[in-house]
Protein backbone atom coordinates (compact mmCIF):
# COMPACT_ATOMS: atom_id res chain seq x y z
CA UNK A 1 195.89 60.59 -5.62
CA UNK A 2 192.90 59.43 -3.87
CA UNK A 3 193.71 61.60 -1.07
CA UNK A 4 193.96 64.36 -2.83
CA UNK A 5 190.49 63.62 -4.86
CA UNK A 6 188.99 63.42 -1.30
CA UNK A 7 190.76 66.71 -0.42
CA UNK A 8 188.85 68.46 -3.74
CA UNK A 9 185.55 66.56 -2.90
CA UNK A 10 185.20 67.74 0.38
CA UNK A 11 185.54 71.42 0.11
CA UNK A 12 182.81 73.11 0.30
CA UNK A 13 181.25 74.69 -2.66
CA UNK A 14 180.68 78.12 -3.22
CA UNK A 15 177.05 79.36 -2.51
CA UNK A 16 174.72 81.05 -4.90
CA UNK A 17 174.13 84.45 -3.30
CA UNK A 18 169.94 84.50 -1.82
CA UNK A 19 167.88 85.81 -4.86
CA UNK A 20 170.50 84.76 -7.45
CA UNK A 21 169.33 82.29 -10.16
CA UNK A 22 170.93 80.46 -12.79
CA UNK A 23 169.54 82.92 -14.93
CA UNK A 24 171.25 85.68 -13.04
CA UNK A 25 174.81 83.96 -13.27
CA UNK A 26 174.38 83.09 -17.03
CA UNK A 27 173.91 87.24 -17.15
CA UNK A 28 176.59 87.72 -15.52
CA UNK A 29 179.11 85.30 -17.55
CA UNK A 30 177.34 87.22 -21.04
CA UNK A 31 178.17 90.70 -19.59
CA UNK A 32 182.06 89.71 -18.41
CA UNK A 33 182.63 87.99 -21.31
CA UNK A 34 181.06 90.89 -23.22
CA UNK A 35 183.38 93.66 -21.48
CA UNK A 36 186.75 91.30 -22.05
CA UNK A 37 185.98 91.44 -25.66
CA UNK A 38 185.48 95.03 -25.77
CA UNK A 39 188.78 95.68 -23.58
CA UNK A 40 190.67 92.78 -25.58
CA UNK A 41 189.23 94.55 -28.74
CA UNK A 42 190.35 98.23 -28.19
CA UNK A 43 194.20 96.39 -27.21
CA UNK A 44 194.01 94.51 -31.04
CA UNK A 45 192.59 97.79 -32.35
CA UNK A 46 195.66 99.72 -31.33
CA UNK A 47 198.12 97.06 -31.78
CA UNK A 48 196.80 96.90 -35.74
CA UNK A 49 196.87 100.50 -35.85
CA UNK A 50 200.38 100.62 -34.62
CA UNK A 51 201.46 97.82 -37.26
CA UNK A 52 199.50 99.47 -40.21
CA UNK A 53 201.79 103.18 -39.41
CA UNK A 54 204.78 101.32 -38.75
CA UNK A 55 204.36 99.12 -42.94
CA UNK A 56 202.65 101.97 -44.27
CA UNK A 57 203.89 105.47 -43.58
CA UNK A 58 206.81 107.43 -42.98
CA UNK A 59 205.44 107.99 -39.09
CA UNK A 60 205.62 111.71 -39.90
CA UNK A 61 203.05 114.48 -38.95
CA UNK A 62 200.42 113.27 -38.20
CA UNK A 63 200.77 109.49 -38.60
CA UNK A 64 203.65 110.17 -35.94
CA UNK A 65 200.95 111.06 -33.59
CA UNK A 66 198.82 108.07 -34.26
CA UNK A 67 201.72 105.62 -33.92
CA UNK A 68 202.89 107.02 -30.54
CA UNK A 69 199.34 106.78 -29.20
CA UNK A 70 198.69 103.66 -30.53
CA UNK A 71 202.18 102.64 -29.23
CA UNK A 72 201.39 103.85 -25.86
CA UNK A 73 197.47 102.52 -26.14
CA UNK A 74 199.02 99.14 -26.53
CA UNK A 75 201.35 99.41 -23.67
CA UNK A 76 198.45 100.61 -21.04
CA UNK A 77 196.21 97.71 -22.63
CA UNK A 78 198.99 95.05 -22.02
CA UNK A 79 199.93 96.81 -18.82
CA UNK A 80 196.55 97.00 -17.24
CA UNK A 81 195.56 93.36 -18.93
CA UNK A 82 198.47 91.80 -16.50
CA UNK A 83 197.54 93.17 -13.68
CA UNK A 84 193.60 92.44 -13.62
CA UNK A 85 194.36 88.75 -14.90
CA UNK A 86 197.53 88.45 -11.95
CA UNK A 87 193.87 89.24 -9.49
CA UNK A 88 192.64 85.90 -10.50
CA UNK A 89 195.51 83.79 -12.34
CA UNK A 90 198.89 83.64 -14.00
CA UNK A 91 198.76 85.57 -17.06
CA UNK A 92 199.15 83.24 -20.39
CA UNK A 93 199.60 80.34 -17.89
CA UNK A 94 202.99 81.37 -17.05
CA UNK A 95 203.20 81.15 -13.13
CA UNK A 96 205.36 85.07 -13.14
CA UNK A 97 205.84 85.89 -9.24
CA UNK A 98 203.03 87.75 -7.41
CA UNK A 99 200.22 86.83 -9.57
CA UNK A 100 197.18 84.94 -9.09
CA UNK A 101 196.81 86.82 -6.11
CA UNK A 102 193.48 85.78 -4.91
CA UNK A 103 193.97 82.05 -5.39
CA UNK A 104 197.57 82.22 -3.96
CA UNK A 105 196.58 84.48 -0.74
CA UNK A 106 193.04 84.37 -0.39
CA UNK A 107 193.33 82.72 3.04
CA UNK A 108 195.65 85.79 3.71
CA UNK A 109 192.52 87.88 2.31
CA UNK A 110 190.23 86.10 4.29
CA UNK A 111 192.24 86.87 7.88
CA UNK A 112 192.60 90.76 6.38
CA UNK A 113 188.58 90.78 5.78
CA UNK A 114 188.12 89.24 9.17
CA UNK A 115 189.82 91.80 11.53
CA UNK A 116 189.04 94.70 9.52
CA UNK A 117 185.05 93.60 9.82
CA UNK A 118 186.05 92.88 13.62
CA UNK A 119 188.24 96.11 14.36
CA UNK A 120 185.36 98.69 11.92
CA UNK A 121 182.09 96.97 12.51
CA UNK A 122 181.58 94.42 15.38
CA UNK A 123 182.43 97.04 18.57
CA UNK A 124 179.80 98.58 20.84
CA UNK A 125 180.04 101.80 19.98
CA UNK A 126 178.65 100.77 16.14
CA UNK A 127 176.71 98.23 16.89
CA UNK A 128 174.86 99.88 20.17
CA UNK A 129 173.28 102.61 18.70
CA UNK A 130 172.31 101.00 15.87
CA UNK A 131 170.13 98.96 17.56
CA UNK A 132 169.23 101.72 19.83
CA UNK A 133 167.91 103.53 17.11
CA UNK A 134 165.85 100.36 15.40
CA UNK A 135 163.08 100.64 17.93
CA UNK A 136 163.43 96.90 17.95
CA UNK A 137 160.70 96.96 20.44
CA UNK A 138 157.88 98.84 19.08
CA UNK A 139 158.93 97.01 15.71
CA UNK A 140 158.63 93.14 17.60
CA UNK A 141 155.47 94.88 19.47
CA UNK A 142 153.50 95.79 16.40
CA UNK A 143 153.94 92.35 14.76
CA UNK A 144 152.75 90.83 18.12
CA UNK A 145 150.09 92.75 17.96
CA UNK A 146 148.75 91.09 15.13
CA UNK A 147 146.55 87.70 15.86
CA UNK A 148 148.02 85.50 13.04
CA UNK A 149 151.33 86.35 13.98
CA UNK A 150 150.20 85.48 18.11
CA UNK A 151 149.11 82.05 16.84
CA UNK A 152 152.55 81.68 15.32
CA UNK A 153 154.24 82.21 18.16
CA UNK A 154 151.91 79.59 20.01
CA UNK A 155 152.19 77.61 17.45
CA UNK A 156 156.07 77.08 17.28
CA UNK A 157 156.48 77.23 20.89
CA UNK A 158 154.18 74.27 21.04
CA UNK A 159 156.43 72.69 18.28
CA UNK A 160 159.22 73.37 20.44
CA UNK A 161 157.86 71.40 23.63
CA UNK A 162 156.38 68.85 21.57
CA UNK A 163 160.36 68.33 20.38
CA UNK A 164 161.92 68.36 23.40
CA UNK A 165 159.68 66.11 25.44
CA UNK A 166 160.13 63.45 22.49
CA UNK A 167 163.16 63.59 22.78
CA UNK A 168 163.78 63.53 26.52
CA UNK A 169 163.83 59.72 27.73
CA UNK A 170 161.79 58.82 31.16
CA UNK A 171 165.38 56.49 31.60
CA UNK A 172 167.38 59.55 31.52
CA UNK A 173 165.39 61.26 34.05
CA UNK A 174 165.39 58.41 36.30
CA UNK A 175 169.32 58.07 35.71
CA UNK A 176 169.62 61.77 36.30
CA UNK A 177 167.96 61.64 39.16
CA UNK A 178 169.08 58.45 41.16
CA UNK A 179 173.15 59.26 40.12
CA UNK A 180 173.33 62.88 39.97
CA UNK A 181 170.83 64.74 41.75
CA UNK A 182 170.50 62.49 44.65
CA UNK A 183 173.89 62.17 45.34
CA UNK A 184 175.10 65.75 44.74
CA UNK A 185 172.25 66.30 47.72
CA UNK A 186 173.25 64.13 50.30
CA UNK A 187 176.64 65.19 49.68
CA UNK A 188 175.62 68.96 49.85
CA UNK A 189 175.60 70.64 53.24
CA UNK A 190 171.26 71.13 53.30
CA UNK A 191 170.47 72.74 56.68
CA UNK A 192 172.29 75.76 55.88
CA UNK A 193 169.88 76.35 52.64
CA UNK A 194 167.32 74.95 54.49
CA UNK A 195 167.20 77.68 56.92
CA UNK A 196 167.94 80.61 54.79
CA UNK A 197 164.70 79.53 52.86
CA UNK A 198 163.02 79.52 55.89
CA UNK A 199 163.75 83.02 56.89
CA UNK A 200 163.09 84.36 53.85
CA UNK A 201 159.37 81.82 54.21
CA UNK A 202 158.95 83.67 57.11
CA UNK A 203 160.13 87.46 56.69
CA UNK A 204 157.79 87.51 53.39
CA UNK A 205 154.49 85.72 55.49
CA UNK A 206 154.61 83.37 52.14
CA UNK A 207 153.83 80.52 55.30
CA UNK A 208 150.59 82.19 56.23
CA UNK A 209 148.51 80.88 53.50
CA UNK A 210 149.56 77.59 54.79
CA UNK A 211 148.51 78.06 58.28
CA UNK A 212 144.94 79.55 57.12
CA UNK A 213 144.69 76.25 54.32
CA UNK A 214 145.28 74.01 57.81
CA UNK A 215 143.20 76.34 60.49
CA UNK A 216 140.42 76.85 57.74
CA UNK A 217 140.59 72.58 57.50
CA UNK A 218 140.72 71.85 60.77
CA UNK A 219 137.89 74.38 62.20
CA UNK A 220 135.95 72.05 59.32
CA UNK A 221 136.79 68.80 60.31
CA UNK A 222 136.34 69.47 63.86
CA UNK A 223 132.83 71.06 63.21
CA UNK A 224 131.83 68.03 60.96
CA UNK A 225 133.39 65.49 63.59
CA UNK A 226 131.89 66.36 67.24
CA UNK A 227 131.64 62.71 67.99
CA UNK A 228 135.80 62.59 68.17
CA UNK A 229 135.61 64.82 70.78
CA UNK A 230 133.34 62.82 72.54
CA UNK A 231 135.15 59.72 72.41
CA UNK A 232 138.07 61.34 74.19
CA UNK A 233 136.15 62.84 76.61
CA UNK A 234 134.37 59.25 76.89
CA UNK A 235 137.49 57.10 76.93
CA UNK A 236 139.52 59.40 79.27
CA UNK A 237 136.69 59.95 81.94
CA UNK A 238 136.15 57.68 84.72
CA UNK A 239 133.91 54.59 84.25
CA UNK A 240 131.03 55.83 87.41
CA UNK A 241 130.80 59.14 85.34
CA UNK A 242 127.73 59.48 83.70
CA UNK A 243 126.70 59.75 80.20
CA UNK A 244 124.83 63.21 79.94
CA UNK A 245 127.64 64.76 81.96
CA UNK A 246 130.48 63.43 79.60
CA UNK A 247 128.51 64.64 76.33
CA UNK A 248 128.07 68.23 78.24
CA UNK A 249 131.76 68.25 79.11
CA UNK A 250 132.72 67.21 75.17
CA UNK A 251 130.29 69.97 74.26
CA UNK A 252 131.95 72.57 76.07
CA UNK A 253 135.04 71.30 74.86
CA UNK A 254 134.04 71.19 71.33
CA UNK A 255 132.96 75.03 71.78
CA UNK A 256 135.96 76.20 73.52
CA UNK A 257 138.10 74.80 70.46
CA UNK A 258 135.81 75.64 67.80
CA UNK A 259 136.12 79.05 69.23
CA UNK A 260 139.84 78.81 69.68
CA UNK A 261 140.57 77.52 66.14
CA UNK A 262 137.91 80.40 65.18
CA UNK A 263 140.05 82.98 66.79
CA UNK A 264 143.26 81.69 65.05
CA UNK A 265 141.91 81.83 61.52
CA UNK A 266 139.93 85.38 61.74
CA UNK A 267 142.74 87.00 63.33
CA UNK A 268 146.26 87.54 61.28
CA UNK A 269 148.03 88.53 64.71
CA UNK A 270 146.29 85.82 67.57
CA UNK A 271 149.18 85.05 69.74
CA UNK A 272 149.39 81.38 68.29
CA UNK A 273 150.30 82.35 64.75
CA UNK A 274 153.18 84.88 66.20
CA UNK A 275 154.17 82.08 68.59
CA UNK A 276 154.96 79.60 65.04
CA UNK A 277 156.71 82.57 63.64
CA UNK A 278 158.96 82.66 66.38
CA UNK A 279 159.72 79.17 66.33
CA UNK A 280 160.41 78.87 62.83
CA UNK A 281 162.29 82.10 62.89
CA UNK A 282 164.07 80.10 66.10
CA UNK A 283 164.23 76.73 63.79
CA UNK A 284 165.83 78.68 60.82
CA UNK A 285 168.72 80.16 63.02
CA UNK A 286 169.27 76.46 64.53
CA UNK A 287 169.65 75.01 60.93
CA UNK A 288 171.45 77.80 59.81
CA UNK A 289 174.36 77.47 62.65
CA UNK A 290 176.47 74.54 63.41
CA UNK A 291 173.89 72.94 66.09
CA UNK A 292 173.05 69.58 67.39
CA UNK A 293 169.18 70.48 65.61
CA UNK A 294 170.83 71.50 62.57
CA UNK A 295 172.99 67.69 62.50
CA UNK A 296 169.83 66.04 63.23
CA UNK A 297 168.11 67.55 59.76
CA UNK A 298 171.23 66.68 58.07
CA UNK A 299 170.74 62.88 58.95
CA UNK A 300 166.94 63.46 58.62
CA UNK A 301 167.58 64.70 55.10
CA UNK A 302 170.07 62.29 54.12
CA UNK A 303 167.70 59.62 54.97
CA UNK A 304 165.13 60.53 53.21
CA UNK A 305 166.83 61.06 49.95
CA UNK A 306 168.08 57.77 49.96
CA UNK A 307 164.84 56.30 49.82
CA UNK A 308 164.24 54.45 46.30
CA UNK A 309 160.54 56.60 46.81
CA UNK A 310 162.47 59.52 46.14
CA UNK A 311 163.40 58.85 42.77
CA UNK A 312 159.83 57.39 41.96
CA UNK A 313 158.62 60.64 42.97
CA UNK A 314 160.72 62.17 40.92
CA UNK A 315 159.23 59.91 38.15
CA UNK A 316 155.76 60.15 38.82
CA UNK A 317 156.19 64.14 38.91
CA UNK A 318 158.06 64.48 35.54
CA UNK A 319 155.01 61.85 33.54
CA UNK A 320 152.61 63.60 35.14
CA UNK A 321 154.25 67.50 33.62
CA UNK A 322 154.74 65.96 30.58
CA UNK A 323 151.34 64.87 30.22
CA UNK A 324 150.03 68.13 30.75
CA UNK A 325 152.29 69.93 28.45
CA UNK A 326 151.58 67.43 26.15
CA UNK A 327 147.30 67.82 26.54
CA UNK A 328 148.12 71.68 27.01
CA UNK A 329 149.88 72.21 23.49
CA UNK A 330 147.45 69.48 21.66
CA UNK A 331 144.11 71.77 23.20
CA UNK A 332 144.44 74.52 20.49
CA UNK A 333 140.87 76.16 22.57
CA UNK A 334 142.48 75.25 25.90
CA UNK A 335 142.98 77.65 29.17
CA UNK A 336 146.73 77.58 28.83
CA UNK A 337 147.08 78.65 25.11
CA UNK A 338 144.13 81.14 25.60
CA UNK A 339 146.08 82.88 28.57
CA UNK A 340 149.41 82.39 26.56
CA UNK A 341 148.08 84.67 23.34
CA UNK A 342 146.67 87.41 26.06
CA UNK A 343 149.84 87.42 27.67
CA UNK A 344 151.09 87.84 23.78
CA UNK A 345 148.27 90.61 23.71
CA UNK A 346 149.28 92.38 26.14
CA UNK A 347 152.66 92.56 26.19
CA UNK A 348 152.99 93.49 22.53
CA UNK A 349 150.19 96.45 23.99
CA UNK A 350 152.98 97.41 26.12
CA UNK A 351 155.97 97.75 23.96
CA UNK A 352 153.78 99.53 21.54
CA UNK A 353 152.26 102.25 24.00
CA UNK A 354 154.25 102.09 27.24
CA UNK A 355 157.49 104.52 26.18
CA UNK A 356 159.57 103.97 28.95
CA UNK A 357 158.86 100.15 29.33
CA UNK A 358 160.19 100.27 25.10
CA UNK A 359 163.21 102.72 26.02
CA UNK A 360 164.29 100.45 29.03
CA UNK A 361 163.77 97.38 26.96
CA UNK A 362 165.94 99.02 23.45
CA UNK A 363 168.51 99.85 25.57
CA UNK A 364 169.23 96.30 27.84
CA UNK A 365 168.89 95.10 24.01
CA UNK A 366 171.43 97.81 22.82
CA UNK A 367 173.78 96.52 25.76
CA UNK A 368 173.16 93.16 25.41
CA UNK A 369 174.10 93.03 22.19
CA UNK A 370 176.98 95.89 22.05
CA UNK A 371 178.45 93.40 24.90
CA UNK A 372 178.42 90.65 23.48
CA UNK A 373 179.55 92.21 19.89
CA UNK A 374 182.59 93.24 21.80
CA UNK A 375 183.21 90.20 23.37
CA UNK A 376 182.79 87.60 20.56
CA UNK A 377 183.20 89.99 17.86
CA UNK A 378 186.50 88.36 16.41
CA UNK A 379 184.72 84.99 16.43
CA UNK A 380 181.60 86.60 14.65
CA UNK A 381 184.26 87.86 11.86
CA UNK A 382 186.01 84.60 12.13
CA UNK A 383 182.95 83.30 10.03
CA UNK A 384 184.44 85.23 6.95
CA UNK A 385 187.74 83.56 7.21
CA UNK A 386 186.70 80.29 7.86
CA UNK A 387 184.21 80.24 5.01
CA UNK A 388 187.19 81.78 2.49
CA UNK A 389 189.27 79.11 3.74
CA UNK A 390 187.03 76.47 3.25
CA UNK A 391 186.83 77.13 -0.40
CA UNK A 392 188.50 75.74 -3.24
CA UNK A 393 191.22 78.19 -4.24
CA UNK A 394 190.59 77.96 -8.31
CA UNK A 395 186.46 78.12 -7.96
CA UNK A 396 186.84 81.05 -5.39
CA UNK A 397 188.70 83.01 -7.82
CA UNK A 398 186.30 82.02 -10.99
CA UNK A 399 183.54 83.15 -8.53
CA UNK A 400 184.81 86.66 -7.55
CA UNK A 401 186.11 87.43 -11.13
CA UNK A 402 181.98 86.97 -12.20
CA UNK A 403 181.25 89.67 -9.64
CA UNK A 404 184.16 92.25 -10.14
CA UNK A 405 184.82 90.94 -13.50
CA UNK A 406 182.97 93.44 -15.82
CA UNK A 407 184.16 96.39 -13.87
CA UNK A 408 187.41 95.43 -13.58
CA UNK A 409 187.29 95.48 -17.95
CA UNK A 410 187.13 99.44 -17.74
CA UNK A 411 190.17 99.67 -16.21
CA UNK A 412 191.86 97.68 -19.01
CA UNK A 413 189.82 99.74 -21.02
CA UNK A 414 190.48 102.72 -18.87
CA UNK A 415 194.57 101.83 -19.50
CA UNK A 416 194.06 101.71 -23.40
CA UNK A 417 192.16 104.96 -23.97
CA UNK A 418 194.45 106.87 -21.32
CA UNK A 419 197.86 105.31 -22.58
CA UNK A 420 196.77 106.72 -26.13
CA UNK A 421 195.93 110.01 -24.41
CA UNK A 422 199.21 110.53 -22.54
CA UNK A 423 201.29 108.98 -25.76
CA UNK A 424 200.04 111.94 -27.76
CA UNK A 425 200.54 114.19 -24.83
CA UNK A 426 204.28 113.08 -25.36
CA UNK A 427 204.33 113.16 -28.63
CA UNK A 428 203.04 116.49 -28.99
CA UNK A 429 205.70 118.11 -26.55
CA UNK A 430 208.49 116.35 -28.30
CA UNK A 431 207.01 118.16 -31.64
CA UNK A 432 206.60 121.09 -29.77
CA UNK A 433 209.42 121.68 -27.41
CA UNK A 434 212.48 120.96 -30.30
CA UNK A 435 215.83 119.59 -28.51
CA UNK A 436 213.84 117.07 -25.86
């Protein structure tokens, strides 16, 4: 018993449609209730009718008319009575085979609904062009375009990091880190990667900022430091030499470099700069094969990952990002949500105005989702069996009766008027054609 009570308390009950109010149901009991009495009525109506002829007259002529149609009204009533009450329950309580159809197979109904919304709806080919045809893009552009709706967007996505960072835990990071990362890269094979980065460093130039940050530096730092110079001159020149000619041989010096390291940052193609790419194109083959270099970086790299410094970097880098996504979202004025809502600006610009850039953009969306419609489509439409399923058999069929119910009175009604009809169509013949 207590099982079962569990059973009936946990399934789910049966949502009020979006928009519908109690008001709205209470309408829609009054009108059901209001078409069963009119449908029940015209099946009493012709059931009295058909008593009063049967006590009263002689069921010639005329009344012979009225009792066959009232005869026949009555049959179409009960007729079409059963089998709109077998939808929903067993007529008069009497469980009669095949009825209560929808409370005895609405799982069945469910699985039918499913694949036929599956099969119909959720394929490409409907789904696609639908979307094609939404101008989804201009549509999202136009309400980008709009400032409160920017400030929305910047708003929630700030929400969203706010969330996430609250909810991400320094200790898993470090755990992360120190068991997962660091071991899946000492166990990885790194030279390999290593020089395939390189290449690609090298092919691109991206390494020649970094040799102009460290020429541009050290052309400084030598020109601000002249007295380094001359205390290697100094401490590598015999102790008879004299003074004035070590300070004019560390002046010369200092020129020739300054000059040198001049030469190497003002021209993109000195011999020095094509002499490093060569060696790091060299160093990138070596790590990339199997050689005695490449084993070296291995252990070199393996070393350095086991350092507990690693992991503390790790640490220090991930407080130090969080802080600044924290004081970036929490700076409403601040450079990073100012260039955020003119990237907003101008992209929704661009899917406005820029016809192509929407047409490429509708159609990886039409894809996209016709894809994805064909791949998961049966677990989409799995949503309307599950939910069927998941209700209780007795309220599901209470709740689709309020919906259908009132129409489904004009076919009893429907049955009544037409079974009168066709009885007097009968009758008529029989009066008309003697001998049938």
């Amino acid at each position: 018993m207590d099982a079962e009570h569990m059973n009936k308390n946990s399934t789910p009950a049966l949502a009020t449609p979006p928009g519908e109010t109690p008001e709205d149901e209470q309408a829609r009991r009054a009108a059901l209730s209001r078409m069963r009495a009119v449908a029940t009525g015209l099946l009493i109506l012709a059931a009295i009718i058909f008593i009063t002829v049967h006590l009263f007259t002689d069921q010639t002529g005329v009344w012979g008319f009225v009792s066959t149609a009232s005869e026949a009204a009555m049959i179409g009533g009960l007729a079409d009575w059963f089998a709109v009450t077998a939808l929903f329950r067993h007529p008069l309580g009497v469980p009669i085979p095949h009825t209560a159809i929808i409370p005895r197979k609405k799982d069945v109904l469910g699985e039918s609904m499913s694949t036929f919304v599956a099969m119909n709806f959720l394929r490409a080919e409907t789904v696609a062009p639908k979307i094609r045809s939404a101008q989804v893009t201009k549509r999202v552009g136009a309400w980008l375009s709009v400032k409160r709706n920017q400030d929305i967007v910047v708003e929630r996505a700030g929400q969203g990091i706010n969330y996430v960072l609250a909810r991400v835990d320094d200790s898993a990071i470090e755990s992360l880190t120190r068991n997962v990362l660091v071991p899946k890269l000492i166990a990885t094979h790194k030279s390999p990667v290593v020089g395939r980065l390189l290449t690609e460093i090298v092919r691109d130039g991206a390494h020649h900022r970094l040799v102009d940050l460290v020429v541009y530096e050290a052309y400084a730092w030598l020109e601000r430091n002249p007295q380094v110079i001359e205390q290697i001159v100094g401490d590598r020149s015999p102790e008879w030499m004299p003074k004035f000619v070590n300070r004019t041989v560390a002046s010369r010096l200092q020129t020739e470099v300054l000059g040198w390291v001049a030469d190497v940052r003002d021209d993109r193609y000195h011999q020095a700069r094509q002499a490093l790419d060569r060696w790091l194109l060299e160093l990138s083959r070596d790590l990339s094969e199997d050689t005695s270099i490449a084993q070296r970086a291995e252990v070199v790299f393996d070393d350095l990952l086991a350092q507990d410094g690693v992991v503390e970097s790790v640490l220090d880098i991930w407080t130090s990002l969080k802080r600044l996504l924290y004081a970036a979202v929490e700076d409403s004025d601040g450079e990073v949500k100012i260039r955020v809502r003119q990237l907003l600006a101008e992209t929704a610009d661009r899917m406005q105005n820029d016809t192509e850039f929407a047409t490429m953009l509708d159609q990886k969306l039409a894809t996209t989702a016709g894809d994805l419609t064909e791949s998961f489509g049966p677990e989409f439409a799995s949503v309307i069996s599950d939910t069927i399923a998941s209700w209780d058999a007795k309220d599901a069929a209470n709740k689709i009766e309020l919906y259908v119910g009132k129409d489904l009175q004009y076919i009893r009604i429907n049955g009544t008027v037409v079974g009168a009809l066709v009885g007097l169509l009968i009758h008529a013949i029989t009066v008309l054609v003697p001998g049938l």
